[in-house]
C-alpha atoms as a PDB file:
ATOM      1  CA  UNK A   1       5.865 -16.315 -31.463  1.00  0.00           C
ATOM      2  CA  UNK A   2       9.362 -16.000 -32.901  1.00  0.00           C
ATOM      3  CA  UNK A   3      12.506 -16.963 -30.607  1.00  0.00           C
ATOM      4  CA  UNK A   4       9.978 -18.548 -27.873  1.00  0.00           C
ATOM      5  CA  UNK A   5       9.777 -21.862 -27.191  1.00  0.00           C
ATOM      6  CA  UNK A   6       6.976 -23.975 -24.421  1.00  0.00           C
ATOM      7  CA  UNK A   7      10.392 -24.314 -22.888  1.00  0.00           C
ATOM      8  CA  UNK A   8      12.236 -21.480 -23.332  1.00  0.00           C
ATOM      9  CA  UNK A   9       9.504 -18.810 -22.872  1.00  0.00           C
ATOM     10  CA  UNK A  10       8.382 -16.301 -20.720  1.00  0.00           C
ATOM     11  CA  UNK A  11       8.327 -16.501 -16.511  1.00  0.00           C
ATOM     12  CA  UNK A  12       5.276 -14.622 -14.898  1.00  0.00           C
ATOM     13  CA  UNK A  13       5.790 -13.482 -11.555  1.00  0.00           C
ATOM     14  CA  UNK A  14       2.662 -12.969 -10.044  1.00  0.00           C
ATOM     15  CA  UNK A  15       0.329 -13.275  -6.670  1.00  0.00           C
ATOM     16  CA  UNK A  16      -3.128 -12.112  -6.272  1.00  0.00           C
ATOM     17  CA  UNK A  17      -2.207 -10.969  -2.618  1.00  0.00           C
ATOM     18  CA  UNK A  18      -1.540  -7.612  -4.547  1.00  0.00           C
ATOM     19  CA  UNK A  19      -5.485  -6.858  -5.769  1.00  0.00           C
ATOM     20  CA  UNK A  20      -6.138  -6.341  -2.189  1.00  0.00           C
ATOM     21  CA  UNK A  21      -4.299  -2.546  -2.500  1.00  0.00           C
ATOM     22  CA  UNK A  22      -7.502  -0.818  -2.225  1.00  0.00           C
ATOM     23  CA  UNK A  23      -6.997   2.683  -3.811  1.00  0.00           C
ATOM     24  CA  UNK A  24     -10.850   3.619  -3.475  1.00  0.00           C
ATOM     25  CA  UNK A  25     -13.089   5.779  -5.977  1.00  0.00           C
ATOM     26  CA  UNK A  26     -13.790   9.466  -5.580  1.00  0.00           C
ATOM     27  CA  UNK A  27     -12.911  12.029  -8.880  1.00  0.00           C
ATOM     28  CA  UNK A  28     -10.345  11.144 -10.777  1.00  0.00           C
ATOM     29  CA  UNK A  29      -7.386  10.687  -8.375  1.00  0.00           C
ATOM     30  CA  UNK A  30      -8.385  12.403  -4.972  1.00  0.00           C
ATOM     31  CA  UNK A  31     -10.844   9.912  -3.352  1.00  0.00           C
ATOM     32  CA  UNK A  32     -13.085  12.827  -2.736  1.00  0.00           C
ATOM     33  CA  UNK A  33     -16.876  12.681  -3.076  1.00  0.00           C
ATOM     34  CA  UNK A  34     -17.885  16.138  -3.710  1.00  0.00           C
ATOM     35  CA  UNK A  35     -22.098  14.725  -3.011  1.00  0.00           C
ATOM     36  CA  UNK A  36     -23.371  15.598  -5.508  1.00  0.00           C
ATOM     37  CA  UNK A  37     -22.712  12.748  -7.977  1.00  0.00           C
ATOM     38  CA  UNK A  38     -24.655   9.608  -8.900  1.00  0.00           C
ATOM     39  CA  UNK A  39     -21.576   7.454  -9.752  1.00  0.00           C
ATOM     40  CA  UNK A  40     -17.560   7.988  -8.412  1.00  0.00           C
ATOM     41  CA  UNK A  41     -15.069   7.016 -10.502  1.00  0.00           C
ATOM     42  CA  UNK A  42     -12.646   3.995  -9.666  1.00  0.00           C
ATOM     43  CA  UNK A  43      -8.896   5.327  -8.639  1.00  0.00           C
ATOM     44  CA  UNK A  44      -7.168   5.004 -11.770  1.00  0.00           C
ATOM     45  CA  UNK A  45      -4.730   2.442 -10.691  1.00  0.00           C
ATOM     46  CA  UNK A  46      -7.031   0.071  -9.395  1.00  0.00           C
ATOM     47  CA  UNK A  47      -6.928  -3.734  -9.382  1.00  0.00           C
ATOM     48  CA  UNK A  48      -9.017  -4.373 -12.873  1.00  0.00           C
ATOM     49  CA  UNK A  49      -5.890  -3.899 -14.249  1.00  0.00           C
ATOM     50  CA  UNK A  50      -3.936  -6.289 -13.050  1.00  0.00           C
ATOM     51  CA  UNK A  51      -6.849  -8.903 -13.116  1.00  0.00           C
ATOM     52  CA  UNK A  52      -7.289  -7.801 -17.147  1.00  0.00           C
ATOM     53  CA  UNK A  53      -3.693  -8.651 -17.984  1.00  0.00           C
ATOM     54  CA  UNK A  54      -3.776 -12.029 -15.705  1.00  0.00           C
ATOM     55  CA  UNK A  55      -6.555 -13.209 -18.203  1.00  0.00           C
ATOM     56  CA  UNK A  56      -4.883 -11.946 -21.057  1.00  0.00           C
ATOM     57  CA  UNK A  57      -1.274 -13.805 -20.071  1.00  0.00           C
ATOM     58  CA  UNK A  58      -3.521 -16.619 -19.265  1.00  0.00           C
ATOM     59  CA  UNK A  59      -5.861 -16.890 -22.202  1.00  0.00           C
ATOM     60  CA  UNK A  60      -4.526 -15.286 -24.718  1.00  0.00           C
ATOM     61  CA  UNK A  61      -2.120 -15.759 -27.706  1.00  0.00           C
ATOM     62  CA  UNK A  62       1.316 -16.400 -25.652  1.00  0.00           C
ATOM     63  CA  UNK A  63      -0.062 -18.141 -23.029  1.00  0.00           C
ATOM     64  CA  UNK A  64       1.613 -21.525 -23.989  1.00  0.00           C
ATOM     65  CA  UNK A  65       4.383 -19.693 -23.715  1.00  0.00           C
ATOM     66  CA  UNK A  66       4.457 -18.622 -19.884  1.00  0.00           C
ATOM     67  CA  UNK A  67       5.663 -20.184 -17.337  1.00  0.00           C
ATOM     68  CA  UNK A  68       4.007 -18.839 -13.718  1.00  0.00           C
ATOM     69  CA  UNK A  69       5.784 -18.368 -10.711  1.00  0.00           C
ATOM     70  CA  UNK A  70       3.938 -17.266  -7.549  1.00  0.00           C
ATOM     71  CA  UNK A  71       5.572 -14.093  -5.051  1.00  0.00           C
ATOM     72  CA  UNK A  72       6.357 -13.495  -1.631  1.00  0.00           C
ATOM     73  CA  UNK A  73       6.640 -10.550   0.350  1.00  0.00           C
ATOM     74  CA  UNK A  74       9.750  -8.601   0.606  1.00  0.00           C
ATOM     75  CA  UNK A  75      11.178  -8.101   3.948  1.00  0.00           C
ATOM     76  CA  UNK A  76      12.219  -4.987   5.423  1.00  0.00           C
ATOM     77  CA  UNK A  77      16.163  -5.794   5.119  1.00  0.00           C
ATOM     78  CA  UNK A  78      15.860  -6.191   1.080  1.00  0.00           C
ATOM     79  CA  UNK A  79      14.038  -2.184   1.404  1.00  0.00           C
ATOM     80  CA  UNK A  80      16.685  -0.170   2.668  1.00  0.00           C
ATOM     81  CA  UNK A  81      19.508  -1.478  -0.650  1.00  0.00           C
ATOM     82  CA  UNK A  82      16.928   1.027  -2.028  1.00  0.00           C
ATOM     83  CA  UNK A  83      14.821   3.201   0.278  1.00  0.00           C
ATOM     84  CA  UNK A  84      15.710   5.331   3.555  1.00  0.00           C
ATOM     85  CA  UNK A  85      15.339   3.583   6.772  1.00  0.00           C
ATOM     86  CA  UNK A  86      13.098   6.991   8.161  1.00  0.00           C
ATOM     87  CA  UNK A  87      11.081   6.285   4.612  1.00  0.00           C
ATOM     88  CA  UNK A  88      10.301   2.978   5.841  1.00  0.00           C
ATOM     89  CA  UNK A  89       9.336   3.806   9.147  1.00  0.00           C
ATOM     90  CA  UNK A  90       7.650   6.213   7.742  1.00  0.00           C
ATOM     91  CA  UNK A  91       5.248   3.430   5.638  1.00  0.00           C
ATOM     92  CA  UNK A  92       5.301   1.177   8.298  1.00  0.00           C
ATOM     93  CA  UNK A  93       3.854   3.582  11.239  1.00  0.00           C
ATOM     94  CA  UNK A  94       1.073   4.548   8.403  1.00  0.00           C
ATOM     95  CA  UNK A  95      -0.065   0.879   7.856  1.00  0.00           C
ATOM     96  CA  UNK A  96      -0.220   0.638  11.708  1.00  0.00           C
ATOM     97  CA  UNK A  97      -2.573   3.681  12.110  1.00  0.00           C
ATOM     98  CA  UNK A  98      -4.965   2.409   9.589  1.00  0.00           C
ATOM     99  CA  UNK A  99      -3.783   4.498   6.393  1.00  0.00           C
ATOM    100  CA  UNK A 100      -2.455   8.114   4.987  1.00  0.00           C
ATOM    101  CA  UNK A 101      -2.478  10.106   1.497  1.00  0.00           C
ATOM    102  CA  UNK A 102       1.183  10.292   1.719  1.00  0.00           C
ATOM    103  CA  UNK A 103       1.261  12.812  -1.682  1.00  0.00           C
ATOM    104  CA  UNK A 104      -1.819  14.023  -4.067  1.00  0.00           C
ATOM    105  CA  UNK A 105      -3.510  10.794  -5.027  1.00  0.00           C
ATOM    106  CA  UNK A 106      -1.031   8.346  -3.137  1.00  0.00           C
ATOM    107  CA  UNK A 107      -3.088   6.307  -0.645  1.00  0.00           C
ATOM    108  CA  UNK A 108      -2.074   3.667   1.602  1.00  0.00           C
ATOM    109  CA  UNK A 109      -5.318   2.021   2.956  1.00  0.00           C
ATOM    110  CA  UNK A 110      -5.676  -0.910   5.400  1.00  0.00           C
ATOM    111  CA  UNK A 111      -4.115  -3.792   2.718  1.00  0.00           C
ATOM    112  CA  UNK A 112      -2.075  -1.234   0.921  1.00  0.00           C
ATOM    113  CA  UNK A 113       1.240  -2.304   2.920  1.00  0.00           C
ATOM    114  CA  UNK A 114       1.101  -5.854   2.554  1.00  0.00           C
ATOM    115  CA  UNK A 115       0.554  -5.566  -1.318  1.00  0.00           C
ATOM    116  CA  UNK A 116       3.653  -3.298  -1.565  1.00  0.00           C
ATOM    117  CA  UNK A 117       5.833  -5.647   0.056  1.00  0.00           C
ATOM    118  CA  UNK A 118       4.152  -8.220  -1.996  1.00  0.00           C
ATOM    119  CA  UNK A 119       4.976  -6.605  -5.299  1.00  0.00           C
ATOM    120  CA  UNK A 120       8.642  -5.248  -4.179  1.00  0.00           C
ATOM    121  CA  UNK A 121       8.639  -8.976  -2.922  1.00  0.00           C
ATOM    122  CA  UNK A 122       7.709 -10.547  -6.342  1.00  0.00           C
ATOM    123  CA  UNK A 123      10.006  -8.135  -8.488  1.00  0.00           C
ATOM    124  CA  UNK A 124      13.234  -9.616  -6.276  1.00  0.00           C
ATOM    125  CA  UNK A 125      11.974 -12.846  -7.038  1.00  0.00           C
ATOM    126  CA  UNK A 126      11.835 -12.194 -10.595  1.00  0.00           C
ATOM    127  CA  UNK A 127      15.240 -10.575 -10.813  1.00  0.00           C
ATOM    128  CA  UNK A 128      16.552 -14.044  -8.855  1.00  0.00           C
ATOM    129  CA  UNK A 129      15.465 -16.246 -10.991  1.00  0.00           C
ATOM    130  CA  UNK A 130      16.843 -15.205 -14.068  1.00  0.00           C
ATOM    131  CA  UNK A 131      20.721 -14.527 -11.352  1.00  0.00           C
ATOM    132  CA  UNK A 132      20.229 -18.025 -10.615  1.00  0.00           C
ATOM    133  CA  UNK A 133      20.065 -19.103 -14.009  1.00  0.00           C
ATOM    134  CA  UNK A 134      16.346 -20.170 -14.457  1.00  0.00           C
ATOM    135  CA  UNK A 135      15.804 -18.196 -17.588  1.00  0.00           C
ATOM    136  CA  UNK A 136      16.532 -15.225 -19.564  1.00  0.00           C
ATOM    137  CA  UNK A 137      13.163 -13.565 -19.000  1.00  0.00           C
ATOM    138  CA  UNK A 138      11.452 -12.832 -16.109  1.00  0.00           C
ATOM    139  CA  UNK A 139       7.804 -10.571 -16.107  1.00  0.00           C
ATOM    140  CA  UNK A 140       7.048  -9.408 -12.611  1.00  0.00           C
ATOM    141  CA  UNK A 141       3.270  -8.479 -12.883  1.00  0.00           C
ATOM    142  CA  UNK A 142       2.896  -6.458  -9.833  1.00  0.00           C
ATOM    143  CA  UNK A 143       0.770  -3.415  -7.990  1.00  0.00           C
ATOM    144  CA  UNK A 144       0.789  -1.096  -6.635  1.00  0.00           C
ATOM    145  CA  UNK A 145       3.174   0.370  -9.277  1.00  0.00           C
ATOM    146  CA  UNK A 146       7.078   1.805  -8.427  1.00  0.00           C
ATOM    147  CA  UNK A 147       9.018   3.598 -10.073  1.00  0.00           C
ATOM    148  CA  UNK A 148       8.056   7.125  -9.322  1.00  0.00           C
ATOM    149  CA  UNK A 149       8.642   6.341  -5.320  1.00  0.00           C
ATOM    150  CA  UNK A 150      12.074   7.754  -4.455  1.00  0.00           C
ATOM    151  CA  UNK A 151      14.681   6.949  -1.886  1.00  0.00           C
ATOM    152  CA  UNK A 152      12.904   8.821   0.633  1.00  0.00           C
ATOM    153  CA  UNK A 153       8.995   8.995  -0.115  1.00  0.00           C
ATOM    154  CA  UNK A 154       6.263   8.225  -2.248  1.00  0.00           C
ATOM    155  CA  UNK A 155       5.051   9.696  -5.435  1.00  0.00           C
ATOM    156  CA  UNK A 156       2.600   9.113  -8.462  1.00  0.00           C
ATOM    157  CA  UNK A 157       0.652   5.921  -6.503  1.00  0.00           C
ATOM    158  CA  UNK A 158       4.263   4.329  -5.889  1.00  0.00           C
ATOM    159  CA  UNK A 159       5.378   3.325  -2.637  1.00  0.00           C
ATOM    160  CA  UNK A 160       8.256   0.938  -2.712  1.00  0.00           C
ATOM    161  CA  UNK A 161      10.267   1.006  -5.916  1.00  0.00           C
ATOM    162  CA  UNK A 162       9.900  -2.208  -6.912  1.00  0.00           C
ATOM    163  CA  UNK A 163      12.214  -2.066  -9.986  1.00  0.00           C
ATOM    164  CA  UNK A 164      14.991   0.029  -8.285  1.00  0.00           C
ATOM    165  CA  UNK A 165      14.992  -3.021  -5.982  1.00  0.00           C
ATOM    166  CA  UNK A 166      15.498  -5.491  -8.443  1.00  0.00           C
ATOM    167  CA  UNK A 167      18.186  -3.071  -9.833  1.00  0.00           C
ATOM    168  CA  UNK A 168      19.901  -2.828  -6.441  1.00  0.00           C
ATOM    169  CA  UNK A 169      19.918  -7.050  -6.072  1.00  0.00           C
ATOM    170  CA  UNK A 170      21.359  -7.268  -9.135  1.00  0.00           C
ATOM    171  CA  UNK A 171      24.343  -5.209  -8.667  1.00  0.00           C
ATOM    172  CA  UNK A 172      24.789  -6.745  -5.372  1.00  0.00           C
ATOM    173  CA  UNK A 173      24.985 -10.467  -6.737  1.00  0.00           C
ATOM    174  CA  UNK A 174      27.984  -8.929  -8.953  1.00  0.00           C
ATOM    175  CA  UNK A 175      26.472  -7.531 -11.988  1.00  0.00           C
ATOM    176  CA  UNK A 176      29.090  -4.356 -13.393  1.00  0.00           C
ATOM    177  CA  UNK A 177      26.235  -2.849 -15.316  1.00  0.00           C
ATOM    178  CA  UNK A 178      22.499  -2.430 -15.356  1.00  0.00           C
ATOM    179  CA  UNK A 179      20.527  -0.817 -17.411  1.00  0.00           C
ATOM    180  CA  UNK A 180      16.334   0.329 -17.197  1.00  0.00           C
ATOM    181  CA  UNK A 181      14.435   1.065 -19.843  1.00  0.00           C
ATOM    182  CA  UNK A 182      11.107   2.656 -18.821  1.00  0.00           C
ATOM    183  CA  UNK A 183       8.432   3.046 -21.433  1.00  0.00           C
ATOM    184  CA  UNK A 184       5.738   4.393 -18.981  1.00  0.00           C
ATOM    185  CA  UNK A 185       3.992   7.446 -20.096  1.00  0.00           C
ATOM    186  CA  UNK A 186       5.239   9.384 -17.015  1.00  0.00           C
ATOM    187  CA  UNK A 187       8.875  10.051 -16.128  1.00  0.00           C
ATOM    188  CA  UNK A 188      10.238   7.293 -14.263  1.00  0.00           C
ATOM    189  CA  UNK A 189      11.545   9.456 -11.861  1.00  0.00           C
ATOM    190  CA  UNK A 190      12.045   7.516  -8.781  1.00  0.00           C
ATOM    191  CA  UNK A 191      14.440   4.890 -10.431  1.00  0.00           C
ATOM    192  CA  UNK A 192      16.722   7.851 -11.943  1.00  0.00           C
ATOM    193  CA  UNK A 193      16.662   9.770  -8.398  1.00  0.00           C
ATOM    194  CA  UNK A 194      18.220   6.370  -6.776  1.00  0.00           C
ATOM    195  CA  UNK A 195      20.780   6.039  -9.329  1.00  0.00           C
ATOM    196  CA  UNK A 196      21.419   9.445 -10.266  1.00  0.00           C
ATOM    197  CA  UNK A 197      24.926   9.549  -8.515  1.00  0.00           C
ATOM    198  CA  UNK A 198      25.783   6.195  -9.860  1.00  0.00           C
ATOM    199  CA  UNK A 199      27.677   4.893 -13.020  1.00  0.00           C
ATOM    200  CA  UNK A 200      26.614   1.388 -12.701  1.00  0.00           C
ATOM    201  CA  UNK A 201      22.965   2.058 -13.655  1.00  0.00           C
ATOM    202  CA  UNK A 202      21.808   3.636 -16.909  1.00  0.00           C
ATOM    203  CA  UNK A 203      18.579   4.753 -16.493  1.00  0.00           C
ATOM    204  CA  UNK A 204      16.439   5.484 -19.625  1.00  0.00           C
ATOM    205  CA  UNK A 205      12.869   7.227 -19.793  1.00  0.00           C
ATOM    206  CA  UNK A 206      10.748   7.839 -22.987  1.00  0.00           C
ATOM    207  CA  UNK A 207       7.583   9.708 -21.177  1.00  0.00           C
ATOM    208  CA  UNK A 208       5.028  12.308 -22.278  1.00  0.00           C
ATOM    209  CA  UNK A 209       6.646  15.724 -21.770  1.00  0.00           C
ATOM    210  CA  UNK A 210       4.844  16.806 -18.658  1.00  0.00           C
ATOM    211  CA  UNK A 211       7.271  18.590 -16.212  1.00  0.00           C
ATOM    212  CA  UNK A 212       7.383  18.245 -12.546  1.00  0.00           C
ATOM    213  CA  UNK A 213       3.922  18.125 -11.380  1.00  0.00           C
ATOM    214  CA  UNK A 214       4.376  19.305  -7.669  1.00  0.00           C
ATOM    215  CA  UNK A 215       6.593  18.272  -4.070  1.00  0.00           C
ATOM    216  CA  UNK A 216       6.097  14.901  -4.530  1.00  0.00           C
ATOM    217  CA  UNK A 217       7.588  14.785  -7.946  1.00  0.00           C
ATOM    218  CA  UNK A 218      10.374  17.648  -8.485  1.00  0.00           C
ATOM    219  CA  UNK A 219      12.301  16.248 -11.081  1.00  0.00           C
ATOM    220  CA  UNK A 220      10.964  17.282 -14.763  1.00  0.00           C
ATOM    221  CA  UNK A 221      12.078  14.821 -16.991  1.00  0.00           C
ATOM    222  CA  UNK A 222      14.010  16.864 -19.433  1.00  0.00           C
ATOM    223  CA  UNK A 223      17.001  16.285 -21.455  1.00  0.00           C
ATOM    224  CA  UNK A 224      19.218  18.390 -19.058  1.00  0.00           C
ATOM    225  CA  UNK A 225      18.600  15.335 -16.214  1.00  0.00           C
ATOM    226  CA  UNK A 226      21.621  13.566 -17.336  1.00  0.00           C
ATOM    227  CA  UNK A 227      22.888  12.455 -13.834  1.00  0.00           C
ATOM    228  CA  UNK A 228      25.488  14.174 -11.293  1.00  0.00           C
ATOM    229  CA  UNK A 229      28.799  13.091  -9.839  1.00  0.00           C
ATOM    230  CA  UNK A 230      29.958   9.666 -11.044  1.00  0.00           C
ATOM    231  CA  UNK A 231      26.133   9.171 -12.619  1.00  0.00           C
ATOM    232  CA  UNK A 232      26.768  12.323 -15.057  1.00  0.00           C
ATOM    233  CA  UNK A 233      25.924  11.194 -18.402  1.00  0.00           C
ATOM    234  CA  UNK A 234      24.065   7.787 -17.231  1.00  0.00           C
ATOM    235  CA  UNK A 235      20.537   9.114 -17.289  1.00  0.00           C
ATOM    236  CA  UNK A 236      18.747   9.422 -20.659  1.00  0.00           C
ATOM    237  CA  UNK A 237      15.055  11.254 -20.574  1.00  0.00           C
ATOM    238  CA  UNK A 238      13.767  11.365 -24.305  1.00  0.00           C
ATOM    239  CA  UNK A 239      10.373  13.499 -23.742  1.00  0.00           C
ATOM    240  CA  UNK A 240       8.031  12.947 -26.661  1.00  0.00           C
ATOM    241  CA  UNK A 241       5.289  14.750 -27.826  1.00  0.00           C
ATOM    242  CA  UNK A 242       1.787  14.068 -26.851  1.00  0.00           C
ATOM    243  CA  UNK A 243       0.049  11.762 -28.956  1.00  0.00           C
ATOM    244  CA  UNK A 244       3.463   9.574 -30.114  1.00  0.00           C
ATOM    245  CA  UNK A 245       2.254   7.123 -31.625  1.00  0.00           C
ATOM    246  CA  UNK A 246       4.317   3.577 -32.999  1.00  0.00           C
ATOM    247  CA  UNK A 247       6.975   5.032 -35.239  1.00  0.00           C
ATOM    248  CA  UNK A 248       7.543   7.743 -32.789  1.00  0.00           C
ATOM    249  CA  UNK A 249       8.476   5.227 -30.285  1.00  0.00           C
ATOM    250  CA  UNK A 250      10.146   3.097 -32.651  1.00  0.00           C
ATOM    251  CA  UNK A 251      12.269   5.732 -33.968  1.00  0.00           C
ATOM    252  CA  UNK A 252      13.089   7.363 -30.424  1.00  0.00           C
ATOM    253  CA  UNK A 253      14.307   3.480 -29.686  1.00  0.00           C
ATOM    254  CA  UNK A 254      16.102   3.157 -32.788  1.00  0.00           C
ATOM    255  CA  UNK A 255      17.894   6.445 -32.563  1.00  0.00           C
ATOM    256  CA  UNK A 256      18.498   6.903 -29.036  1.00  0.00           C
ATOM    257  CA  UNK A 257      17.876   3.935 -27.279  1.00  0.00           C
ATOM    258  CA  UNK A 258      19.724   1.167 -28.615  1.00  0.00           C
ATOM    259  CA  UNK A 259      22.846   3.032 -29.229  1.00  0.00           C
ATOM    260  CA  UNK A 260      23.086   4.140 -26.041  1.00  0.00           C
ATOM    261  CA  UNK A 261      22.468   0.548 -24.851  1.00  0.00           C
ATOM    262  CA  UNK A 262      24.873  -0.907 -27.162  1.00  0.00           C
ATOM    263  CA  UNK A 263      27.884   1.814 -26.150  1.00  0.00           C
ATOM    264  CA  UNK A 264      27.085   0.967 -22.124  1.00  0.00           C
ATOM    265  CA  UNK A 265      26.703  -2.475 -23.066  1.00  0.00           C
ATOM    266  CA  UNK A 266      24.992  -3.850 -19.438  1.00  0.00           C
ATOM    267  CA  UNK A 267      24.558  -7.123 -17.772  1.00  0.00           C
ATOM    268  CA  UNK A 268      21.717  -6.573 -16.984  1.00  0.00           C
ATOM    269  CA  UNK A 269      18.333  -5.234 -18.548  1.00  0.00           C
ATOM    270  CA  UNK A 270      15.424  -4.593 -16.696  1.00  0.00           C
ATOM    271  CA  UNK A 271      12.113  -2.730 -18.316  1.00  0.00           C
ATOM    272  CA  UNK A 272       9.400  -0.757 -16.532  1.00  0.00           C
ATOM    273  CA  UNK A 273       6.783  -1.442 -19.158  1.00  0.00           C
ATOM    274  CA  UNK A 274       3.801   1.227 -17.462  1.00  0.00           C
ATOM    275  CA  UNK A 275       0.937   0.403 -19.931  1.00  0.00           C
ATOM    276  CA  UNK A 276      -0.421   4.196 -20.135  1.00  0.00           C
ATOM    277  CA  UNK A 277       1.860   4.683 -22.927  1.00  0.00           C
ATOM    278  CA  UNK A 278      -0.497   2.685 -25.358  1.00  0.00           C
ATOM    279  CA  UNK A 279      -3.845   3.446 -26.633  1.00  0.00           C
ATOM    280  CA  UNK A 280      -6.726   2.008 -28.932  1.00  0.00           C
ATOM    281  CA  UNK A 281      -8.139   4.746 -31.267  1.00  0.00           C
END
C-alpha cells in the first residue's frame, strides 16, 4: 500500500463493547411487527456491520498495516464540549427506564447507552492519540453511528456525536482550525448544526440530495446551508445526484473539496467515512 509502512500505518480504534447496541428487527427501520410476516428484517444499522469490517481490517489486504488500539467509555464531562446538559439528561433518564424511540427509527434499548459512550469514548481516544503525537492516522471504528445527533437530541440512529466530539477536543488542546469531511450518503447534519456559528470548523458534506426528512432532522442539506454569524461561509453541502458513482465523487472532491481545504488550510482533518455511500453492482 503506497506511503504505509508496518510502522507507520494505520491505528484502529476499536472495542466490541459497542455490538451490544441492540437496534432490534421489525420493517425496515420502525421495529414494528405488523404479524403477519414469516421473517423481520434486521434494523439497518445493526452490529454485522461493524463485525464485517473488524474481519476485513483484520484479514484482509492492509491488515499488516494496522495497528489496534482498544476504547473506553466517554464520561459525561467530555459530552457537554458538544451536547446540551438537558440532552444528556435526557439520554441518561432513558437508559435508566429501560429504553425510548427518541425520533423515527432511533432506539435506545437496554445496552444502547453504554455503547454510545463507548463509541463517543473511542473517537476521543482516537483524536488523542494522533494530539499526543502517536501517529498521523487514527480510524475510530465505532457504533452506534454520530453525526446526525445534534447539540440537543438525536437523529438518523445517532445519539452522541461522536465526531463533533473529537472535533471539540481538538480545538480545545489548541488546534486554530479543523476541518470534517463527511462522505456519508446522508447529510451530516448534526456536525454542521454544532459548528454552524463557528469559524474554526469547516464542515464539508457530499450526501445524496434528500432534503430534511422530518423534526428530527430539519436541516436540508442544500447549498444555501453555508453557516451563520462568524460560521457564514464555513459549511460546504455538495448534494449529488442519486446514483454518483466514482468520478462523480472524485470530481466533486477535486473541484470543490480540496480547494476549499487548501484555502482554509486546517490543523486538523477528521473524516466521517458512513459506508452507505458505496455500492457493488
Amino acid at each position: 500500500m503506497a506511503g504505509l509502512s508496518p510502522s507507520g500505518g494505520i491505528n484502529v480504534f476499536w472495542h466490541e463493547g459497542m455490538l451490544k447496541h441492540d437496534t432490534g428487527n421489525g420493517v425496515f427501520d420502525t421495529g414494528m411487527d405488523p404479524g403477519f410476516l414469516d421473517v423481520l428484517e434486521k434494523h439497518p444499522e445493526n452490529s454485522e456491520r461493524l463485525r464485517n469490517m473488524v474481519s476485513i481490517l483484520k484479514r484482509g489486504p492492509i491488515s499488516p498495516y494496522i495497528s489496534w488500539h482498544s476504547g473506553t467509555p466517554a464520561l459525561i464531562s467530555h459530552l457537554l464540549s458538544f451536547h446540551t446538559p438537558e440532552y444528556i439528561n435526557e439520554l441518561v433518564q432513558a437508559d435508566r427506564d429501560g429504553g425510548k424511540e427518541l425520533c423515527s427509527g432511533t432506539f435506545l434499548n437496554p445496552g444502547s447507552w453504554d455503547a454510545a459512550l463507548l463509541a463517543a469514548g473511542t473517537a476521543l481516544s482516537a483524536m488523542k492519540h494522533i494530539l499526543d503525537g502517536h501517529g498521523k492516522i487514527a480510524y475510530a471504528l465505532v457504533r452506534p453511528p454520530g453525526h446526525h445527533a445534534q447539540p440537543s437530541q438525536a437523529d438518523g440512529y445517532c445519539f452522541l456525536n461522536n465526531a463533533g466530539l473529537a472535533v471539540q477536543l481538538a480545538l480545545n488542546a489548541g488546534c486554530a482550525k479543523v476541518a470534517v469531511i463527511d462522505i456519508d450518503v446522508h447529510y451530516g447534519n448534526g456536525t454542521a448544526e454544532g459548528f454552524y456559528h463557528s469559524d474554526k470548523v469547516l464542515t464539508i458534506s457530499l450526501h445524496m440530495n434528500h432534503g430534511s426528512w422530518g423534526p428530527s432532522h430539519p436541516q436540508s442539506g442544500s447549498v444555501d446551508e453555508i453557516g451563520e454569524g462568524e460560521g457564514f461561509g464555513y459549511n460546504l453541502n455538495i448534494p449529488l445526484p442519486n446514483g454518483t458513482g466514482d468520478r462523480g465523487y472524485a470530481y466533486a472532491m477535486n473541484q470543490l473539496v480540496v480547494p476549499a481545504i487548501q484555502k482554509y488550510e486546517p490543523e486538523m482533518m477528521v473524516l466521517v467515512v458512513g459506508q452507505d455511500s458505496s455500492a457493488v453492482s
